[in-house]
C-alpha atoms as a PDB file:
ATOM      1  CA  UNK A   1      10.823   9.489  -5.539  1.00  0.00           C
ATOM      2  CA  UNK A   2       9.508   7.223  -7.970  1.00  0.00           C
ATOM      3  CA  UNK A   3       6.924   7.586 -10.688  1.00  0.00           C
ATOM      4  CA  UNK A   4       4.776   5.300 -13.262  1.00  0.00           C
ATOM      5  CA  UNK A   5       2.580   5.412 -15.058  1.00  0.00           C
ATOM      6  CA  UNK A   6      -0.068   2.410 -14.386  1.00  0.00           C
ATOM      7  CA  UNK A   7      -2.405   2.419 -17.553  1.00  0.00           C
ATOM      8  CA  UNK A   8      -4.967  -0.665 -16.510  1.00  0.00           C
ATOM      9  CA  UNK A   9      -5.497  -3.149 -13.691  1.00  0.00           C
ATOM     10  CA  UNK A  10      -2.441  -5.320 -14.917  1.00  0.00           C
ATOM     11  CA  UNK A  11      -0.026  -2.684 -14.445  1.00  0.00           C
ATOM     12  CA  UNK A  12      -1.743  -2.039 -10.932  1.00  0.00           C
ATOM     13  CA  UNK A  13      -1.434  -6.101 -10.516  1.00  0.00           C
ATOM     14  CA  UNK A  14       2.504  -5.769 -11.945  1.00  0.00           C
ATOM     15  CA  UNK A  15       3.483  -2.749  -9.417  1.00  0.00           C
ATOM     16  CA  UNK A  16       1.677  -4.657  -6.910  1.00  0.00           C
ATOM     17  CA  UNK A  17       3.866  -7.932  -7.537  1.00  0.00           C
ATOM     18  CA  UNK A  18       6.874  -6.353  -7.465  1.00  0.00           C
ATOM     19  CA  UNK A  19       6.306  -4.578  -4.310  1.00  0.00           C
ATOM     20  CA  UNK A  20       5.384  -7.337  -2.894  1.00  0.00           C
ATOM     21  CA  UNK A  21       8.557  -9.329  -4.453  1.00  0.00           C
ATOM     22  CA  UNK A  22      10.988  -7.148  -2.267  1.00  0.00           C
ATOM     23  CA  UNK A  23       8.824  -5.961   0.813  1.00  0.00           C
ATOM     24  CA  UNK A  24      10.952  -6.307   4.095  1.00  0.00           C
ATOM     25  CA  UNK A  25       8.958  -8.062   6.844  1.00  0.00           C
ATOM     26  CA  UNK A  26       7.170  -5.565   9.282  1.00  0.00           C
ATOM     27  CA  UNK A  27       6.431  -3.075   6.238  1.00  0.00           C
ATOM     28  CA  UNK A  28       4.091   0.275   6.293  1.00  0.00           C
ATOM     29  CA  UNK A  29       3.141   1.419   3.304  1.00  0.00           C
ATOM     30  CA  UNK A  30       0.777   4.335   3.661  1.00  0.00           C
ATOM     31  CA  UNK A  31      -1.607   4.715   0.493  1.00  0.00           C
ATOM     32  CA  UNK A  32      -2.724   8.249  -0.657  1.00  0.00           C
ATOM     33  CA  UNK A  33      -4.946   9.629  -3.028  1.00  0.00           C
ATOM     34  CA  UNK A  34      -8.774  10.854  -3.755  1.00  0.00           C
ATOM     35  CA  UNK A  35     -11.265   8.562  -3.368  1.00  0.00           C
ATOM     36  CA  UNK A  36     -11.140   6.043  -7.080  1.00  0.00           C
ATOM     37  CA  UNK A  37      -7.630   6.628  -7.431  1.00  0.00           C
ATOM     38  CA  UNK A  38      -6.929   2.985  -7.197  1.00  0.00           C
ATOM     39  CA  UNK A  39      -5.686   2.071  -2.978  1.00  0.00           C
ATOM     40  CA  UNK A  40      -7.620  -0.418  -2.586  1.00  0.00           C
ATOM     41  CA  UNK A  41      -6.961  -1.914  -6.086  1.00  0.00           C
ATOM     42  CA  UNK A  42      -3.162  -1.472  -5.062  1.00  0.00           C
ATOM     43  CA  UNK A  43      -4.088  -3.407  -1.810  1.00  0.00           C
ATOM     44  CA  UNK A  44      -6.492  -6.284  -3.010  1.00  0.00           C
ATOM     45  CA  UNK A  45      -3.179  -7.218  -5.530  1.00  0.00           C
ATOM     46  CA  UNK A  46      -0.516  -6.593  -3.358  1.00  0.00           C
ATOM     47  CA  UNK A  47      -2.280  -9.224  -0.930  1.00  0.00           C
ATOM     48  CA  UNK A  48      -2.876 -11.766  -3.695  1.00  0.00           C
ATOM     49  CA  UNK A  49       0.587 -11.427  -4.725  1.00  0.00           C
ATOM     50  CA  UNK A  50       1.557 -12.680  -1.260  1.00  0.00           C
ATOM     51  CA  UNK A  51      -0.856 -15.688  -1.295  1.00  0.00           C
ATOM     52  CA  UNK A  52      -3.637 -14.143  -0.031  1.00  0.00           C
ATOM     53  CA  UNK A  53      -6.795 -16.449  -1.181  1.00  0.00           C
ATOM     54  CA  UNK A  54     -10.322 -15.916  -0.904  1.00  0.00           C
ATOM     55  CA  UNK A  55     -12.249 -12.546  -0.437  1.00  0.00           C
ATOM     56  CA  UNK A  56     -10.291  -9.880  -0.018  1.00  0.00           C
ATOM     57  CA  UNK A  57     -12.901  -7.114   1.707  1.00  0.00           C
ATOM     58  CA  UNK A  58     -11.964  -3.245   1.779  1.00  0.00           C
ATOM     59  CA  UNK A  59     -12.323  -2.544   5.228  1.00  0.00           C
ATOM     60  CA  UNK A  60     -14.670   0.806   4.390  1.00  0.00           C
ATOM     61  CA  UNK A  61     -16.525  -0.155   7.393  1.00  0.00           C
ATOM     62  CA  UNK A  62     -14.830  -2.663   9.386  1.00  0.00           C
ATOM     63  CA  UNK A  63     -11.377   0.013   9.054  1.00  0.00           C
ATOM     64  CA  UNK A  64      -9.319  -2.980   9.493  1.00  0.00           C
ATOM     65  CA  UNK A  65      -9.381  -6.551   7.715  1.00  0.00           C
ATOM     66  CA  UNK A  66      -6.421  -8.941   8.631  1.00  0.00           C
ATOM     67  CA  UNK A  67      -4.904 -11.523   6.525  1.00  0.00           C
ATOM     68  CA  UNK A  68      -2.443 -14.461   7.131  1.00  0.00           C
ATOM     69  CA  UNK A  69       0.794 -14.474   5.291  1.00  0.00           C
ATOM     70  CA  UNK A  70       3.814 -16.183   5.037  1.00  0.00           C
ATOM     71  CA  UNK A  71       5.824 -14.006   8.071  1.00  0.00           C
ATOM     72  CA  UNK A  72       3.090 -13.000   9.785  1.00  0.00           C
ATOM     73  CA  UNK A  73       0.151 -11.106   9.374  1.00  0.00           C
ATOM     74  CA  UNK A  74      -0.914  -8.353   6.765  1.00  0.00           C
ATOM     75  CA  UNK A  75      -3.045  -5.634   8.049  1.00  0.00           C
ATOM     76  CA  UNK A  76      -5.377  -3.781   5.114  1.00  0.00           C
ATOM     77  CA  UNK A  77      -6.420  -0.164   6.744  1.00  0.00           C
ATOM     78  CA  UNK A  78      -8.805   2.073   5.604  1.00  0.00           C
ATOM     79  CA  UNK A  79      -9.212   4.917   7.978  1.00  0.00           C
ATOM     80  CA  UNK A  80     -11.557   7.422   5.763  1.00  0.00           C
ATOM     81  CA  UNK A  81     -14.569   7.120   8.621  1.00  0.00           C
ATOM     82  CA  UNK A  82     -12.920   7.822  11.688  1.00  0.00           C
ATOM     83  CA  UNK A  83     -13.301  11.316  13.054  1.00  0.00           C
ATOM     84  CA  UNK A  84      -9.330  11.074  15.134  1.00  0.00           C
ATOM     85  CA  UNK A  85      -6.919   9.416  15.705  1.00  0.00           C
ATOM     86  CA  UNK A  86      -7.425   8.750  18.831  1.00  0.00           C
ATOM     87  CA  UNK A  87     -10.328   5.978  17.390  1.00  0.00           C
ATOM     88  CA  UNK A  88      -7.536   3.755  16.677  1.00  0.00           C
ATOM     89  CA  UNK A  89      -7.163   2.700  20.574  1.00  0.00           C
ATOM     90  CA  UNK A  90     -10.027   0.669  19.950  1.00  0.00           C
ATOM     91  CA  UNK A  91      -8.614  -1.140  17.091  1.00  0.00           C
ATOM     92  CA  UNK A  92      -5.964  -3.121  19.558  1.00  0.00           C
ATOM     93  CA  UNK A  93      -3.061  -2.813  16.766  1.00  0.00           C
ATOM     94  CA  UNK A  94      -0.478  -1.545  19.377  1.00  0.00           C
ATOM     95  CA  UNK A  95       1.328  -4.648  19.908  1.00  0.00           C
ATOM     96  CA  UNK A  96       0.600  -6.332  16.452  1.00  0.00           C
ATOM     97  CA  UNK A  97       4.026  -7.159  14.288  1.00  0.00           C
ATOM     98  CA  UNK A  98       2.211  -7.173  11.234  1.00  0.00           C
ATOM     99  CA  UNK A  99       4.225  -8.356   8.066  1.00  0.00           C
ATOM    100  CA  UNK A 100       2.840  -5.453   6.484  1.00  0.00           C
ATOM    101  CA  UNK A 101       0.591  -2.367   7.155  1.00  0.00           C
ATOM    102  CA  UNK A 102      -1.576  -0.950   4.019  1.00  0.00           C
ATOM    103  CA  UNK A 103      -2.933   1.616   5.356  1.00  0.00           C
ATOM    104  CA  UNK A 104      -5.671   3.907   3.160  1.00  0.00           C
ATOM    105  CA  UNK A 105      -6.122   7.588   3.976  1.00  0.00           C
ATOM    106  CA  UNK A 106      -3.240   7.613   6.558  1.00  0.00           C
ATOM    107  CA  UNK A 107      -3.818  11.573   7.332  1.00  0.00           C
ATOM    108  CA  UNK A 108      -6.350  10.400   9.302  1.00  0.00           C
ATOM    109  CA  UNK A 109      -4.683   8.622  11.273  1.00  0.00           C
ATOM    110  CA  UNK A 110      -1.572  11.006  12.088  1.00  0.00           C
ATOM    111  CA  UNK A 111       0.586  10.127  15.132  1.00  0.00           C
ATOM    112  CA  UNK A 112      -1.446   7.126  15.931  1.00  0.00           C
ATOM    113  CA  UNK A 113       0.167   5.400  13.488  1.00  0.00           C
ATOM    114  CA  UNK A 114       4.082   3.256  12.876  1.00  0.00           C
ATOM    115  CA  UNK A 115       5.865   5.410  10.828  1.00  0.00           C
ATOM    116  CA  UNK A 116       5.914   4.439   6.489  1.00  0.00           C
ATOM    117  CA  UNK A 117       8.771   3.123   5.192  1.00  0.00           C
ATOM    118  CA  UNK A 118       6.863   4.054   1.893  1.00  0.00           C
ATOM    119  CA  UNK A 119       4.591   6.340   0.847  1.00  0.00           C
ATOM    120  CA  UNK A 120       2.353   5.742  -2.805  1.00  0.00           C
ATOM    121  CA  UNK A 121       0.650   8.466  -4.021  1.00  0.00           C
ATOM    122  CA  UNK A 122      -1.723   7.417  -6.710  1.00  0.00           C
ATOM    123  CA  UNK A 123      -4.256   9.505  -8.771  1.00  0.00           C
ATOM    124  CA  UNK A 124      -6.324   9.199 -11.704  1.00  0.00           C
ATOM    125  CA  UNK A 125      -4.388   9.957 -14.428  1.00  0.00           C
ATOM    126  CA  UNK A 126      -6.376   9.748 -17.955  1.00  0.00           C
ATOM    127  CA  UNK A 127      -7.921   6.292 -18.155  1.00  0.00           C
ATOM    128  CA  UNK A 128      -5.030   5.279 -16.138  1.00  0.00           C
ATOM    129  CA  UNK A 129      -3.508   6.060 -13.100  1.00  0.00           C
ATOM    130  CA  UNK A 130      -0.151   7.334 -11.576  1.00  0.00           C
ATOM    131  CA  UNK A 131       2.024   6.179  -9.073  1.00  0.00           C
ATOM    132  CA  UNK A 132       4.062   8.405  -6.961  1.00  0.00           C
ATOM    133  CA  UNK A 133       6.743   6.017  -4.154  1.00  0.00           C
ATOM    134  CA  UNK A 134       8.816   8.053  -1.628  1.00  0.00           C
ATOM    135  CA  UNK A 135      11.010   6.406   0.569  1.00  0.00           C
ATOM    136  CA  UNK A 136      10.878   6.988   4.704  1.00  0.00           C
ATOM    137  CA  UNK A 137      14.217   6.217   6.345  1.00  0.00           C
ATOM    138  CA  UNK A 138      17.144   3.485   5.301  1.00  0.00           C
ATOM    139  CA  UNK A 139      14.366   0.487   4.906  1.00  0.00           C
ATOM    140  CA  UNK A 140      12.255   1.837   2.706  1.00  0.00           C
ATOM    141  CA  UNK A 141      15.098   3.611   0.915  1.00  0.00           C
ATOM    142  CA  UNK A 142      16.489   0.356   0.496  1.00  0.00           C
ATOM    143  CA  UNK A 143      12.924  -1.641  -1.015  1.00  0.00           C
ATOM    144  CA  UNK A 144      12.575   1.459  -3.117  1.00  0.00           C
ATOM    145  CA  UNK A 145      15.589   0.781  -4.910  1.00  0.00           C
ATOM    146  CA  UNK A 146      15.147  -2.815  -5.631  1.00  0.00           C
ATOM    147  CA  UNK A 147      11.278  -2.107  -6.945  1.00  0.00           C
ATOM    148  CA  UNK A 148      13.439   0.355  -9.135  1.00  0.00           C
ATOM    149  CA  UNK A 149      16.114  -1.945 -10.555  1.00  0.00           C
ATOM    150  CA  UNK A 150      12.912  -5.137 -11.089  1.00  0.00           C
ATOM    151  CA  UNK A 151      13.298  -5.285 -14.692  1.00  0.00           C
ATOM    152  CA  UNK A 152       9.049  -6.543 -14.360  1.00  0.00           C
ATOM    153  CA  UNK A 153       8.569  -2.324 -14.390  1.00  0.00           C
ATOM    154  CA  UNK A 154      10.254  -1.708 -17.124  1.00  0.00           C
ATOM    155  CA  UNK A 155       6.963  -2.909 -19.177  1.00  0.00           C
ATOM    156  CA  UNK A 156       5.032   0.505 -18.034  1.00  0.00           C
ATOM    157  CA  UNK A 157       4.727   3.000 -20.244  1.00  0.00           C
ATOM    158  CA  UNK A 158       6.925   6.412 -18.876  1.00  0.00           C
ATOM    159  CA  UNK A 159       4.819   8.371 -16.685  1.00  0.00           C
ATOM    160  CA  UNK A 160       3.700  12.077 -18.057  1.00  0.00           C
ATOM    161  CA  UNK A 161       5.229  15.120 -17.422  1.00  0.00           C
END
């Protein structure tokens, strides 16, 4: 697992870059954390780092908003309003090779959904917020040691105890 600390939008906009920088293709990242912890400011800069131009729409209502980037597509999830998982039928993502998966309040979703190869835990953390990355399986193990060794990070401050 890693931590930082993320004190204002720009380090949300840096983290964002650099995950971005050294995503595989066909990534899930699943996004946790209370509602104004900062997912879909993680996701609206992690999809302009990858060219992403124009409005970039939190799909509250819509649950999914697609976006065309260089290997594909990126899919932007929020799942807070559905009731089950079983809602996602309707969604028609089962044969989709997305570039990437963002996918907000992923619990809701359970077994309905590829598994991560990350997982971000943010939370409000002073003025700031916090950034908690675990790795699932070899890929993600692998992208979560080159966000790691980007010297870009090493700009955040150290995250608190």
């Amino acid at each position: 697992m890693s931590r930082w600390h993320l004190p204002d939008e720009a380090a949300t906009q840096l983290l964002a870059q650099v995950l971005a920088a050294h995503q595989p293709n066909g990534a899930v990242v699943h996004l946790l954390g209370d509602l104004g912890a900062g997912k879909s400011t993680l996701a609206r800069a992690w999809l302009r780092a990858l060219g992403v131009t124009g409005t970039v729409r939190s799909p509250t209502y819509t649950l999914v908003e697609r976006y065309p980037v260089d290997g594909g597509e990126a899919l932007h999830l929020d799942l807070y309003r559905i009731g089950d998982a079983g809602e996602l039928d309707f969604l028609g993502l089962d044969d989709i090779a997305a570039a990437l998966w963002l996918v907000e309040w992923p619990e809701r979703g359970a077994g309905a959904l590829p598994a991560p190869h990350l997982q971000i835990a943010l939370a409000i953390d002073g003025i700031g917020r916090s950034a908690a990355l675990v790795a699932g399986g070899a890929i993600g193990a692998d992208w979560l040691a080159a966000v790691e060794s980007d010297p870009r990070l090493s700009s955040l401050p150290e995250p608190k105890p």
